[in-house]
Protein backbone atom coordinates (compact mmCIF):
# COMPACT_ATOMS: atom_id res chain seq x y z
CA UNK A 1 25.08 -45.06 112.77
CA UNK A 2 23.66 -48.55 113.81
CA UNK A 3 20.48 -49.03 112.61
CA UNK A 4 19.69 -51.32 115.60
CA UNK A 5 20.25 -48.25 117.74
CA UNK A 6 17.76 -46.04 115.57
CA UNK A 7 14.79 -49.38 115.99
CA UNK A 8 15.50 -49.28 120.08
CA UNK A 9 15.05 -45.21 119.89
CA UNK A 10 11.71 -45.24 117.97
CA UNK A 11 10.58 -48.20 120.45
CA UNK A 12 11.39 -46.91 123.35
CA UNK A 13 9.60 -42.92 122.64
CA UNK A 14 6.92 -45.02 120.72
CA UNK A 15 6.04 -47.11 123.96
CA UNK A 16 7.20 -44.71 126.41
CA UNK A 17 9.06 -46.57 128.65
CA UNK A 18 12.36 -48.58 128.21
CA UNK A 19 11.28 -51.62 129.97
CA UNK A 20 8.16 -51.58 127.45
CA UNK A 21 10.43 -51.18 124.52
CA UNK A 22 13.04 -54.14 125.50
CA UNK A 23 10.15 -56.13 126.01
CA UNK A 24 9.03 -55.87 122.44
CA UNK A 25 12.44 -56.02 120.92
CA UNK A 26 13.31 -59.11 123.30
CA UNK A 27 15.50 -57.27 124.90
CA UNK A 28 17.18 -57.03 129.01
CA UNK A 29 15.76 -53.90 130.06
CA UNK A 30 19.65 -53.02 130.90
CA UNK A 31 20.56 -53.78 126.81
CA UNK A 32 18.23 -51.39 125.86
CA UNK A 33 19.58 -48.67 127.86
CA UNK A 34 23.39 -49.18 126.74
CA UNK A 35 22.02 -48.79 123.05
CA UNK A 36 20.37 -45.20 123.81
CA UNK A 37 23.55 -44.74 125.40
CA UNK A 38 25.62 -45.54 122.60
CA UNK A 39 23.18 -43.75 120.41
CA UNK A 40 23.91 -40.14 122.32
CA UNK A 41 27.25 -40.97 121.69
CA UNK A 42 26.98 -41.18 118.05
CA UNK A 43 24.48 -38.09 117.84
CA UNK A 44 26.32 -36.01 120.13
CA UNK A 45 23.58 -34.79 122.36
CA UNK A 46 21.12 -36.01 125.07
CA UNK A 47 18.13 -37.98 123.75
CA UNK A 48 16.34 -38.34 127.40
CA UNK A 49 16.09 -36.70 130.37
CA UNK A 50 16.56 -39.57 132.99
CA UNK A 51 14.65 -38.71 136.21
CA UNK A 52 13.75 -40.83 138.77
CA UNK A 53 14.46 -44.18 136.69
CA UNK A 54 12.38 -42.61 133.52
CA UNK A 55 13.35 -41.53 130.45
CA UNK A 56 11.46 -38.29 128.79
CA UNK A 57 12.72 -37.20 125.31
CA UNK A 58 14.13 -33.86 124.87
CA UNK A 59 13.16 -31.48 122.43
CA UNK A 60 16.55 -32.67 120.61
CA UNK A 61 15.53 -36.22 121.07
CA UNK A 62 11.90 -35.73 119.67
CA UNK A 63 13.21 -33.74 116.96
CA UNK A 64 15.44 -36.60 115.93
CA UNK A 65 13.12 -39.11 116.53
CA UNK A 66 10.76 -37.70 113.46
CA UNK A 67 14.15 -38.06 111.21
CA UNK A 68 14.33 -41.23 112.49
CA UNK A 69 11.56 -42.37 112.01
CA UNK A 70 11.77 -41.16 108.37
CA UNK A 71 14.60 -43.24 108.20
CA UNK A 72 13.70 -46.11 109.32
CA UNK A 73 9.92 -46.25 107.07
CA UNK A 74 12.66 -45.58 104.04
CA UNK A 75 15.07 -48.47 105.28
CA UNK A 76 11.56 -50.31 105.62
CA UNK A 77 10.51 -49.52 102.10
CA UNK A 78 13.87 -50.48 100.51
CA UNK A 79 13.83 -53.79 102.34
CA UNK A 80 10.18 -54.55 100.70
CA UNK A 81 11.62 -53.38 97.38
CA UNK A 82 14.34 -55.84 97.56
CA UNK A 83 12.28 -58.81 98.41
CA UNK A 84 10.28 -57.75 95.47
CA UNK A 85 12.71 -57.75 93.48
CA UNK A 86 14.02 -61.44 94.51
CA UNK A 87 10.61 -62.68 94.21
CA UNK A 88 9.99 -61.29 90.94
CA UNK A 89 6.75 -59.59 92.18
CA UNK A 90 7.93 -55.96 91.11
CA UNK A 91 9.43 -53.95 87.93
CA UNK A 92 8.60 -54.05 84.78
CA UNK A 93 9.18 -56.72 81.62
CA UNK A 94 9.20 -55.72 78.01
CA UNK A 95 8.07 -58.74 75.70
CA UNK A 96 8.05 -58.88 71.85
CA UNK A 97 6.71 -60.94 69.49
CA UNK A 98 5.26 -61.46 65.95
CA UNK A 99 1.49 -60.70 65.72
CA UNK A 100 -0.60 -64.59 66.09
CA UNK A 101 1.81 -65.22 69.27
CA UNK A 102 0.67 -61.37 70.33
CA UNK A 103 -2.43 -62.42 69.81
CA UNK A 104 -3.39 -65.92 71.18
CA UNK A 105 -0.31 -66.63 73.32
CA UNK A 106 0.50 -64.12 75.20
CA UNK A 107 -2.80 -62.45 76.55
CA UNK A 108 -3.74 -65.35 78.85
CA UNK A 109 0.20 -66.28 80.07
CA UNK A 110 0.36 -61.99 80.66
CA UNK A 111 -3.10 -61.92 82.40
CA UNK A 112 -1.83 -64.78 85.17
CA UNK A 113 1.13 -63.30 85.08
CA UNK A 114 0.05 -59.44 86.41
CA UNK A 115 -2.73 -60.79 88.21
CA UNK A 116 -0.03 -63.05 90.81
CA UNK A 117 2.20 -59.97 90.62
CA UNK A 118 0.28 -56.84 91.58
CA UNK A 119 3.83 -54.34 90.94
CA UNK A 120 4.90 -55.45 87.87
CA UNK A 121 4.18 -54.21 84.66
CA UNK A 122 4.40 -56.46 81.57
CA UNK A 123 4.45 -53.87 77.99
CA UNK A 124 3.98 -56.29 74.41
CA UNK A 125 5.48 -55.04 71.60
CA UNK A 126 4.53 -56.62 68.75
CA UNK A 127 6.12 -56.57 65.27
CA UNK A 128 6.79 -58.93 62.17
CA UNK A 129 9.22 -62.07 63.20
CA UNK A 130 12.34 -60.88 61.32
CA UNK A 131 11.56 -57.16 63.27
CA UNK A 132 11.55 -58.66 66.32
CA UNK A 133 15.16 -60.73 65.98
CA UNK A 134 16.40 -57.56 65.47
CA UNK A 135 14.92 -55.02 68.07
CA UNK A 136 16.83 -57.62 71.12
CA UNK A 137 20.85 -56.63 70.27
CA UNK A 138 19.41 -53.24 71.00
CA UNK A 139 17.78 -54.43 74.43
CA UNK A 140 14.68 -52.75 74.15
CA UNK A 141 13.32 -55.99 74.82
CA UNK A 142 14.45 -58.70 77.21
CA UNK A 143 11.95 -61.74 75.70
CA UNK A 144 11.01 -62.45 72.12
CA UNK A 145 9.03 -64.84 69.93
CA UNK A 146 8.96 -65.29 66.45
CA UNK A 147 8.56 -67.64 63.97
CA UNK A 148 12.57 -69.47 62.82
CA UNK A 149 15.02 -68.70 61.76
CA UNK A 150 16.67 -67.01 65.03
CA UNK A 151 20.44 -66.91 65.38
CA UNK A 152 20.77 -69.54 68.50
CA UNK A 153 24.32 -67.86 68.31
CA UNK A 154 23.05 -64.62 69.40
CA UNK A 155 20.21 -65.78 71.62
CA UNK A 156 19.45 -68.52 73.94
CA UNK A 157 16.75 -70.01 72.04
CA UNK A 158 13.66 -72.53 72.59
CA UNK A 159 12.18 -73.62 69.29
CA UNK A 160 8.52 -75.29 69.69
CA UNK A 161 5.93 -77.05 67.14
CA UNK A 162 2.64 -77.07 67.33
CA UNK A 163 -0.03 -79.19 65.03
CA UNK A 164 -2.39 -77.13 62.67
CA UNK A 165 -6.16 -78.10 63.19
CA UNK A 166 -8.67 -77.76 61.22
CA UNK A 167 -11.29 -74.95 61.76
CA UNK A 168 -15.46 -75.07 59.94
CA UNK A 169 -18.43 -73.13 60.97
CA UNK A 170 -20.84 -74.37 62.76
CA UNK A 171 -23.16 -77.05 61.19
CA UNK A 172 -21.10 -77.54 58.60
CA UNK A 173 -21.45 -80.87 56.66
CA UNK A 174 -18.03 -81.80 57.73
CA UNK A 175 -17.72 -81.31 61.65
CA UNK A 176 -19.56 -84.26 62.09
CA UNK A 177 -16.08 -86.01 60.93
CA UNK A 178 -13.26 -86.02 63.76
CA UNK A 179 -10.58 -85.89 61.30
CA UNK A 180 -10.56 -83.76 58.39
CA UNK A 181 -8.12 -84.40 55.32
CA UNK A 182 -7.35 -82.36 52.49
CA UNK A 183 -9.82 -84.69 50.23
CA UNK A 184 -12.90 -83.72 52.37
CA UNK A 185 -11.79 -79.77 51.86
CA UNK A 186 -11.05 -80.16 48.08
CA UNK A 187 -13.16 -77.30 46.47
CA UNK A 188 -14.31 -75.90 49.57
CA UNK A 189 -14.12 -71.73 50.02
CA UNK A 190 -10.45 -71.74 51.99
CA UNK A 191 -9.27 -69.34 53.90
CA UNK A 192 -5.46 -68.63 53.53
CA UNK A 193 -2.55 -67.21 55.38
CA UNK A 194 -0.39 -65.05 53.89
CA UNK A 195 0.92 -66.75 51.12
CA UNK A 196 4.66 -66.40 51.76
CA UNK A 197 3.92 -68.12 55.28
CA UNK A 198 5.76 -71.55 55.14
CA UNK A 199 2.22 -72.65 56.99
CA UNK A 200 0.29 -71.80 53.74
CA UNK A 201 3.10 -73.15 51.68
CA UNK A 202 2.70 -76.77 53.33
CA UNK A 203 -1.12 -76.74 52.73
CA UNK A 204 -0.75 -75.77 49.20
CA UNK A 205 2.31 -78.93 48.77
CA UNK A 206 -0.33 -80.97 50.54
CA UNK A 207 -3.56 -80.49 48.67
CA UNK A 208 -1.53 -80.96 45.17
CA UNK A 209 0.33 -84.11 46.17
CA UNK A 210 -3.15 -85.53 47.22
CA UNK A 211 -4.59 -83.95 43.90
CA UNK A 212 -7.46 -81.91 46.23
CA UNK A 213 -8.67 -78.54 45.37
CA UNK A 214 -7.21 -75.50 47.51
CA UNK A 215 -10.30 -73.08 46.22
CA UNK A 216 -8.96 -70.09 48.05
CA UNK A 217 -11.76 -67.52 49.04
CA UNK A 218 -9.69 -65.33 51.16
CA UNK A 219 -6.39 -64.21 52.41
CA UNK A 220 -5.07 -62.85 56.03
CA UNK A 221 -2.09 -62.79 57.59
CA UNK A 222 -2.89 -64.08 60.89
CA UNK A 223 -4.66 -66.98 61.87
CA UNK A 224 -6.99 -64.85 64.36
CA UNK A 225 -8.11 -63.37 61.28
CA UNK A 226 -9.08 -66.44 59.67
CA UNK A 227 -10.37 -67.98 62.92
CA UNK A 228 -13.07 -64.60 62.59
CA UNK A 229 -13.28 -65.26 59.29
CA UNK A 230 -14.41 -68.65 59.59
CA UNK A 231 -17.04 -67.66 61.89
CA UNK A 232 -18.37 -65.31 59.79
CA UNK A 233 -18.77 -68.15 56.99
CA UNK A 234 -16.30 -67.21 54.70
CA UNK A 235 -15.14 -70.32 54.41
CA UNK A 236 -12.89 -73.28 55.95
CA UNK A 237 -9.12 -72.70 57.56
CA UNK A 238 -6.37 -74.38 59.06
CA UNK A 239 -4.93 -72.57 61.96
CA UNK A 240 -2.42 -73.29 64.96
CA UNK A 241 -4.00 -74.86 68.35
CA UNK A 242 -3.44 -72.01 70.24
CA UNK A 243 -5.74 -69.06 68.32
CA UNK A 244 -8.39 -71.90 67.86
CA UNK A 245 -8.06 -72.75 71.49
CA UNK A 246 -11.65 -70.50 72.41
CA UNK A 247 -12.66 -70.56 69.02
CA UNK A 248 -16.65 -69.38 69.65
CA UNK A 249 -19.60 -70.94 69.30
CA UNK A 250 -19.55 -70.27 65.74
CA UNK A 251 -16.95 -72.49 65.24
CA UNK A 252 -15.87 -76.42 65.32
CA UNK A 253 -12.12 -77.20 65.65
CA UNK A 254 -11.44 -80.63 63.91
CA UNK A 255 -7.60 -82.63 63.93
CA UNK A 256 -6.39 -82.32 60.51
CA UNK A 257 -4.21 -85.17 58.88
CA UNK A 258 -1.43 -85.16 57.36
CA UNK A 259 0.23 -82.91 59.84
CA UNK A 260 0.91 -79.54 58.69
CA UNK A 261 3.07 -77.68 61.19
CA UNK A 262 3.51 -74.34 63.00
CA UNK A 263 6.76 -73.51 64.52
CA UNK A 264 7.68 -70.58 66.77
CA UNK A 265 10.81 -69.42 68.44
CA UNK A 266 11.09 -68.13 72.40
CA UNK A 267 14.40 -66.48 72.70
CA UNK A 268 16.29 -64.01 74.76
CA UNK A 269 20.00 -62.96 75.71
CA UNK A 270 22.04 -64.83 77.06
CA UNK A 271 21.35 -63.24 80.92
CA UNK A 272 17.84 -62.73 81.87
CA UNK A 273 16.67 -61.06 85.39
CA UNK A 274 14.59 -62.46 87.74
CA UNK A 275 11.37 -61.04 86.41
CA UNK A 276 12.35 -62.33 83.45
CA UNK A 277 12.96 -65.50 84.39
CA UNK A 278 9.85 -65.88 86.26
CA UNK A 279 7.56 -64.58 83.22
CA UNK A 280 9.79 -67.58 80.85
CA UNK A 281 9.27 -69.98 83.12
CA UNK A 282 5.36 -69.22 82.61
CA UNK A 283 5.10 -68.96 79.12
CA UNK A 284 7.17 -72.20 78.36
CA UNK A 285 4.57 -74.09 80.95
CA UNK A 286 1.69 -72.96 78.80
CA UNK A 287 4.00 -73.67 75.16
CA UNK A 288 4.50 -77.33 76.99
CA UNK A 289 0.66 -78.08 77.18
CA UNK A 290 -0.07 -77.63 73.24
CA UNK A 291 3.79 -78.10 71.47
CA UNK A 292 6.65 -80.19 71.43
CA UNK A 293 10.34 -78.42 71.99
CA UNK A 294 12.16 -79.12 69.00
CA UNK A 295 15.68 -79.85 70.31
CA UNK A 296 17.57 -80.94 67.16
């Protein structure tokens, strides 16, 4: 059954009058009356009593005309879904990654994300990096990040490095200084990152080669952590640009020299769908605006 026959049917009993209808469908009066035509033909029974050069439904024709109708508003709704769909405006995206991208990254690249895309729904799942390699082969994700190594023979993978900053409380005796060194932090209460991170491992190479003091006052895992603790005046940190980007007014963020660096790893299979195209093509636009894209 011709669809185009159905949207002439519901136009003409809608506007009660063929002329009316084939006016709004751009239509010859005479076009619209061979589709009800062909339309009886395919039903098998009148749709209008034709009297005096007017058409009035029949109780067969009104009754089909509510099916019809239903038809149509599903054919309607299907049509919006698709163009959803194409636009990446609608579904849903499952996203996993190691706890500091969970946690500084990804809320503000998720929040534009939604807020542009009123039918989709974005669910984080976030785990420790070598976790998250290996929850993708299962596809209960379709994007990850996590710090390297990732199998780049598995995954389609974009590797990205940031530069650590150095973060003091407020009013402390060094934030008058634009660039802080390991010399001007020798001896000062530290705050750490896990210690098996390579980040704290480069911090603890630099301060011996340049003979400073890494007085350690507390540990944490993530850099959040040490962001809060910092503000709370346990001490100094170095972090990654990205949780000190809104660091508080507690806080002064400071370039730190040498460079110590933070790398992280965006990576999915080797087909992505359209949503999750659209939601890559977002976060690596935000990654772009504080990293470099390692290529080698």
């Amino acid at each position: 059954m011709d669809i185009r026959l159905l949207e002439t049917f519901r136009m003409v009993i809608d506007q009660s009058s063929a002329t009316a209808a084939a006016a709004a469908l751009g239509l010859t009066q005479p076009a619209v009356s061979s589709q009800i035509a062909r339309l009886e033909d395919a039903v098998g029974f009148p749709l209008f009593e034709r009297s005096g050069g007017r058409l009035r439904p029949t109780p067969e024709g009104l009754l089909f005309y509510a099916e019809a109708a239903k038809a149509l508003d599903g054919f309607d709704r299907l049509t919006h879904a698709a163009e959803q769909i194409r636009s990446a405006t609608a579904g849903r995206l499952v996203v996993a990654s190691h706890p500091s991208a969970a946690i500084s990254l990804l809320p503000p690249v998720v929040s534009a994300f939604v807020s542009e895309r009123p039918g989709v729904l974005v669910r984080l799942v976030t785990r420790a990096s070598d976790v998250v390699s290996r929850l993708l082969p299962s596809e209960s994700f379709e994007i990850g990040i996590a710090e390297p190594p990732i199998d780049s023979v598995l995954f389609a993978v974009k590797r990205f490095r940031f530069r650590c900053v150095a973060v003091l409380p407020k009013g402390h005796r060094l934030a008058r200084k634009s660039t802080i060194t390991p010399a001007d932090l020798s001896g000062e209460p530290f705050v750490a990152t896990w210690r098996a991170s390579l980040t704290y491992q480069r911090t603890k190479e630099i301060f011996a080669a340049t003979g400073a003091d890494l007085a350690i006052a507390a540990e944490t895992e993530f850099f959040a952590s040490a962001l809060g603790l910092v503000s709370g005046g346990a001490g100094v940190a170095i972090v990654d640009p990205l949780s000190s980007a809104a660091p508080g007014p507690a806080v002064v963020v400071r370039e730190f020299a040498p460079a110590i660096p933070y790398e992280i790893c965006v990576f999915h299979g080797r087909e992505l769908s359209l949503l999750g195209q659209a939601f890559l093509d977002v976060l690596l636009a935000r990654l772009a605006t504080h990293a470099e894209e390692v290529t080698r």
